[in-house]
C-alpha atoms as a PDB file:
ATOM      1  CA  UNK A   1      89.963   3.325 -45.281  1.00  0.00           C
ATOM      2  CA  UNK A   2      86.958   2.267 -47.488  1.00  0.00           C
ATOM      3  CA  UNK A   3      88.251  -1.131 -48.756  1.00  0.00           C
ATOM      4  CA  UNK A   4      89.247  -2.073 -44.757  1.00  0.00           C
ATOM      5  CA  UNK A   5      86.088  -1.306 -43.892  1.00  0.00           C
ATOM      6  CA  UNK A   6      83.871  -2.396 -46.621  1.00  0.00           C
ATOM      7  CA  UNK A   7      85.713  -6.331 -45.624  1.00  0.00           C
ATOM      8  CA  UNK A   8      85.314  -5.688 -42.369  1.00  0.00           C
ATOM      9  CA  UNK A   9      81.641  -5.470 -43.255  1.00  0.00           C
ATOM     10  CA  UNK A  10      81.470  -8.228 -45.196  1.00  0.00           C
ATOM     11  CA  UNK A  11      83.533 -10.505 -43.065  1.00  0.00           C
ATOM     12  CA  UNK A  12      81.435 -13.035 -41.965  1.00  0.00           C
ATOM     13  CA  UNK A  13      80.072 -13.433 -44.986  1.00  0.00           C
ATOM     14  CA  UNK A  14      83.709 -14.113 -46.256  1.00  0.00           C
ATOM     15  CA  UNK A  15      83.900 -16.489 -44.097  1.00  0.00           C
ATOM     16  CA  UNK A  16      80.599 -18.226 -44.937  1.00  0.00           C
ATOM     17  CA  UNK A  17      81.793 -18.427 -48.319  1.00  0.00           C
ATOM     18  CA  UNK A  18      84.912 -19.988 -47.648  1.00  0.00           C
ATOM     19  CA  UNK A  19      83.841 -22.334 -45.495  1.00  0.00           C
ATOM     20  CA  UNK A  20      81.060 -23.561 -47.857  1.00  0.00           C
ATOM     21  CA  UNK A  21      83.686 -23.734 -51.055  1.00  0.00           C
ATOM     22  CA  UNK A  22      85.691 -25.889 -48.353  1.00  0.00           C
ATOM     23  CA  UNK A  23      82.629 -28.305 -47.527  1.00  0.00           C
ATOM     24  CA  UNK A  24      81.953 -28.145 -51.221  1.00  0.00           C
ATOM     25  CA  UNK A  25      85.701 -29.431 -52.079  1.00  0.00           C
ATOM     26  CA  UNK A  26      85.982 -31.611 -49.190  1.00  0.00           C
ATOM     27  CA  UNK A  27      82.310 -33.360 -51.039  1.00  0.00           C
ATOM     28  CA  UNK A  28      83.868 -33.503 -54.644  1.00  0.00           C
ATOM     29  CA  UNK A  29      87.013 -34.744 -52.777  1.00  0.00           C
ATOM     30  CA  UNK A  30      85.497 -37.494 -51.147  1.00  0.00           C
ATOM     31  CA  UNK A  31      82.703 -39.030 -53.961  1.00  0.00           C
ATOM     32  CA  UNK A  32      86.222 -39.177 -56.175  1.00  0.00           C
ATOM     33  CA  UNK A  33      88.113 -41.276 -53.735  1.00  0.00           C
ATOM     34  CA  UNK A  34      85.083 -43.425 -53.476  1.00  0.00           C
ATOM     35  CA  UNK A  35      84.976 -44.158 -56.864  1.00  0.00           C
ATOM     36  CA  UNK A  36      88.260 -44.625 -57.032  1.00  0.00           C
ATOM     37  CA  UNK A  37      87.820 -47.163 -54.088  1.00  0.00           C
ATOM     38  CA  UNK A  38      85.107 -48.620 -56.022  1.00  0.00           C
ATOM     39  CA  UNK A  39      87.096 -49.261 -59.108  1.00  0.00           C
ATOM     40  CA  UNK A  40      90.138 -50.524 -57.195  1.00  0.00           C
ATOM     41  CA  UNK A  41      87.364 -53.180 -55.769  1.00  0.00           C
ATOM     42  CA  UNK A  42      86.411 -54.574 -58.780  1.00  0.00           C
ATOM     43  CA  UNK A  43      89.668 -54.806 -60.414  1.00  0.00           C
ATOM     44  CA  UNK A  44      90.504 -57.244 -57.244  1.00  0.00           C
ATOM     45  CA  UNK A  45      87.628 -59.119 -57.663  1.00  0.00           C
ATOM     46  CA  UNK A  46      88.256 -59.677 -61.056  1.00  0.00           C
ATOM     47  CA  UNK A  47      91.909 -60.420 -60.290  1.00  0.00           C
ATOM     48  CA  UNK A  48      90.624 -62.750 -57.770  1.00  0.00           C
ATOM     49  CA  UNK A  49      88.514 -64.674 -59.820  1.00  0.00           C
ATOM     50  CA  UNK A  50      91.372 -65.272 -62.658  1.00  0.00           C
ATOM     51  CA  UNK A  51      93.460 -66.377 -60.001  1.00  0.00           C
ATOM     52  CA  UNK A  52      91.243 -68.963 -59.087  1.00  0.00           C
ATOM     53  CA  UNK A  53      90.583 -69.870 -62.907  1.00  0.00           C
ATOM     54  CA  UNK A  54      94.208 -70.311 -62.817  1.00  0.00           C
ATOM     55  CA  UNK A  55      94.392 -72.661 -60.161  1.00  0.00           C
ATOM     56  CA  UNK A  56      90.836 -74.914 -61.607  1.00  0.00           C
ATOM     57  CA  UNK A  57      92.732 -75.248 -65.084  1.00  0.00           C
ATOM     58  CA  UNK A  58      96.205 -75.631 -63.376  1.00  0.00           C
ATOM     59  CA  UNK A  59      94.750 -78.447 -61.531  1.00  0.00           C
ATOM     60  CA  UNK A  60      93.051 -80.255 -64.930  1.00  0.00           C
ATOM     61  CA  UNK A  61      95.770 -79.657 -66.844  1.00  0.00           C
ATOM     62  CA  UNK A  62      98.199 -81.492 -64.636  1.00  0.00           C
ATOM     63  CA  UNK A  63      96.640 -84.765 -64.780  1.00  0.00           C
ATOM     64  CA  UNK A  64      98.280 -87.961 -65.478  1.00  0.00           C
ATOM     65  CA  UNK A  65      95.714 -89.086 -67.910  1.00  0.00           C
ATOM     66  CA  UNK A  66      95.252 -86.301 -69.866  1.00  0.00           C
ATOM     67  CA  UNK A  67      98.410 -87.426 -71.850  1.00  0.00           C
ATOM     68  CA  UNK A  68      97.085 -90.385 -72.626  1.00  0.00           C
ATOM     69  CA  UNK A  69      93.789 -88.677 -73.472  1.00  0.00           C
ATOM     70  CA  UNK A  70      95.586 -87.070 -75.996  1.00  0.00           C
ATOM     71  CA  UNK A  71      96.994 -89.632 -77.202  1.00  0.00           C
ATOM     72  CA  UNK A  72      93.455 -91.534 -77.899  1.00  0.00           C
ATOM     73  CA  UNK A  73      93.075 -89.107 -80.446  1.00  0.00           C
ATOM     74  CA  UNK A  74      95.253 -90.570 -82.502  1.00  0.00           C
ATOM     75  CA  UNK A  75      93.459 -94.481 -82.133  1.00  0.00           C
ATOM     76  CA  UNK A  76      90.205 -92.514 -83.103  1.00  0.00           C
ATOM     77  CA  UNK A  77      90.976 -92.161 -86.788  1.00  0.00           C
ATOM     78  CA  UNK A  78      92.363 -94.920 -89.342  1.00  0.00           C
ATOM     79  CA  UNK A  79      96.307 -94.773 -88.785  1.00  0.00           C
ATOM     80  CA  UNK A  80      96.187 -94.231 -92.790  1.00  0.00           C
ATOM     81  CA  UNK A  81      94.690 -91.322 -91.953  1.00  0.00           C
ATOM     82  CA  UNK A  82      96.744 -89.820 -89.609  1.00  0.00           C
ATOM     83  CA  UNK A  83      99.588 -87.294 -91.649  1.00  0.00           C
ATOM     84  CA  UNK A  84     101.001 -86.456 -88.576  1.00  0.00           C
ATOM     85  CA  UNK A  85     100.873 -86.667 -85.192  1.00  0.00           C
ATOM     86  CA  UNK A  86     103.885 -85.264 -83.069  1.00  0.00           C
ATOM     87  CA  UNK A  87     103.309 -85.315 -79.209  1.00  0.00           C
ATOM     88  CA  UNK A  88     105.992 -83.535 -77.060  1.00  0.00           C
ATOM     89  CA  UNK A  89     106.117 -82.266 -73.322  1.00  0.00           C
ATOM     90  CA  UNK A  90     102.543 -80.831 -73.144  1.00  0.00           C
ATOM     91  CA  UNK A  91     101.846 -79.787 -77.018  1.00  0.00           C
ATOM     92  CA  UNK A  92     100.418 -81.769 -79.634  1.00  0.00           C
ATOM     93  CA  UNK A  93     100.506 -81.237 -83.429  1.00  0.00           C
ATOM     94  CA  UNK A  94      98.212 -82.880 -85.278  1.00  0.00           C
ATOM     95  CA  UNK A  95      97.030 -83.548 -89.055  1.00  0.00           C
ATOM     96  CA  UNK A  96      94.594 -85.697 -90.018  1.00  0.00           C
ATOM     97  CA  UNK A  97      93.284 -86.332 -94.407  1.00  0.00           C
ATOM     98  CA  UNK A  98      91.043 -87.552 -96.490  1.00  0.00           C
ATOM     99  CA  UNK A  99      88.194 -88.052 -93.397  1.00  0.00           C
ATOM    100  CA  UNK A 100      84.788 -88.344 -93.630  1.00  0.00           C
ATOM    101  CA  UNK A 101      82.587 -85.960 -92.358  1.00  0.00           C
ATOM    102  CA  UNK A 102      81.508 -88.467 -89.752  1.00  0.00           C
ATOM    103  CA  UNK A 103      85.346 -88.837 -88.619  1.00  0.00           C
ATOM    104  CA  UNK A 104      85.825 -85.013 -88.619  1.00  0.00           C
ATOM    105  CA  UNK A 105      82.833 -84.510 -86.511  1.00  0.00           C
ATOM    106  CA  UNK A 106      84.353 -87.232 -83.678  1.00  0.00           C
ATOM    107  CA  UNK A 107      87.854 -85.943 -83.365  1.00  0.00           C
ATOM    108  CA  UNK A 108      86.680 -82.243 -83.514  1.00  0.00           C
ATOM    109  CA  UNK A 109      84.406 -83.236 -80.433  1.00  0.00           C
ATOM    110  CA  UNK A 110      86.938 -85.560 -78.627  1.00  0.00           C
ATOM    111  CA  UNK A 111      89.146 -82.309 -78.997  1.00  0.00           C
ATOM    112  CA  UNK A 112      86.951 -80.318 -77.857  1.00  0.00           C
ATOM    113  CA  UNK A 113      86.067 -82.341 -74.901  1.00  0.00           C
ATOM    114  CA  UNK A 114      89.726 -82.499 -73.397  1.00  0.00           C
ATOM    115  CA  UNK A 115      90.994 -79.654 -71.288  1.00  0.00           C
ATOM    116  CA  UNK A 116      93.484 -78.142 -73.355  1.00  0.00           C
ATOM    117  CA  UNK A 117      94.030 -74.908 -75.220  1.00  0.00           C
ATOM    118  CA  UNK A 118      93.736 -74.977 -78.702  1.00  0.00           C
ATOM    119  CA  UNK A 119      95.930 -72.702 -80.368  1.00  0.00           C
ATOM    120  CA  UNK A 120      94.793 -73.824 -83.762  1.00  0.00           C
ATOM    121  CA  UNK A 121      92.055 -75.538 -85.843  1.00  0.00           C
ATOM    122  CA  UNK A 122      92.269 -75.201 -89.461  1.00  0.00           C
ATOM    123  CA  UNK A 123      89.957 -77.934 -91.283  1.00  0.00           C
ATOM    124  CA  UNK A 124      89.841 -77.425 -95.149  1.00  0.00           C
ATOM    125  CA  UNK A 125      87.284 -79.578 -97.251  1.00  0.00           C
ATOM    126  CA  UNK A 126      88.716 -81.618-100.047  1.00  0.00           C
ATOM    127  CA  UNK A 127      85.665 -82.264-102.216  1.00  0.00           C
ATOM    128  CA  UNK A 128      83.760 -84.676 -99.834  1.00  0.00           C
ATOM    129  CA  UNK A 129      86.409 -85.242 -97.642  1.00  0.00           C
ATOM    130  CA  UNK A 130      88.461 -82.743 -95.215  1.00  0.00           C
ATOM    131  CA  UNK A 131      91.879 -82.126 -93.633  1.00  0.00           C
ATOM    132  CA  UNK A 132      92.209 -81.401 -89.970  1.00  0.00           C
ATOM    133  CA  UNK A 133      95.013 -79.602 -88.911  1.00  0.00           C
ATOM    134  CA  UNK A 134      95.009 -78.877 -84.885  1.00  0.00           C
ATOM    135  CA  UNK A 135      97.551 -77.837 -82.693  1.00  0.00           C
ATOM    136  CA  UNK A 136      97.360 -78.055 -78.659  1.00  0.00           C
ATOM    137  CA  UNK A 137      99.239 -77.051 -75.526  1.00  0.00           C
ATOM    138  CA  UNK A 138      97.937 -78.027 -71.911  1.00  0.00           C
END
């Protein structure tokens, strides 16, 4: 009868306990799910923002004249100095010789200029004249 009594004795204090371990859990509980809720937030925002990058570039990229942008590049150099120059769907492949640094400078910034992704830009210097080799997809 000791140990019945002795928790009968301490019963509300039991209780007490419990209840504040419960209010403590319920706390921890809830500052987790906000953070979660905070972190599920900014991943849509971000998510949100990419979409609408999307939609900006899907909208340059499907003008009419940026074809024929591209295709200026190739009037921009001396046709001697154009290697190759293949232009299909939206991708160009380009390679361009023996240019000044003058020349180099002018296609690298019309290139630059045009809305397009460059998936590669290799120049390589030739004494005092470079090669351009530039590939592009839009």
């Amino acid at each position: 009868m000791g140990v019945i009594s002795m928790i009968r004795k301490y019963q509300n204090e039991g209780i007490v306990l419990l209840a504040l371990l419960l209010l403590i859990g319920g706390f921890l509980y809830q500052r987790g799910m906000e953070r979660k809720l905070d972190v599920s937030l900014e991943q849509s925002k971000t998510a949100a923002t990419e979409i609408t990058q999307a939609k900006t570039l899907q909208k340059v990229w499907s003008t009419k004249g940026l074809k024929q942008k591209v295709t200026a590049l190739r009037g921009s150099v001396i046709p001697s100095k154009v290697k190759t120059f293949n232009l299909a769907k939206n991708k160009l492949n380009a390679h361009f010789f023996q240019l000044t640094g003058k020349e180099l400078n002018s296609v690298a910034t019309r290139i630059a200029s045009l809305p397009v992704r460059i998936q590669e830009f290799a120049v390589t210097r030739m004494g005092t004249q470079y090669a351009l080799r530039c590939s592009c997809t839009w």
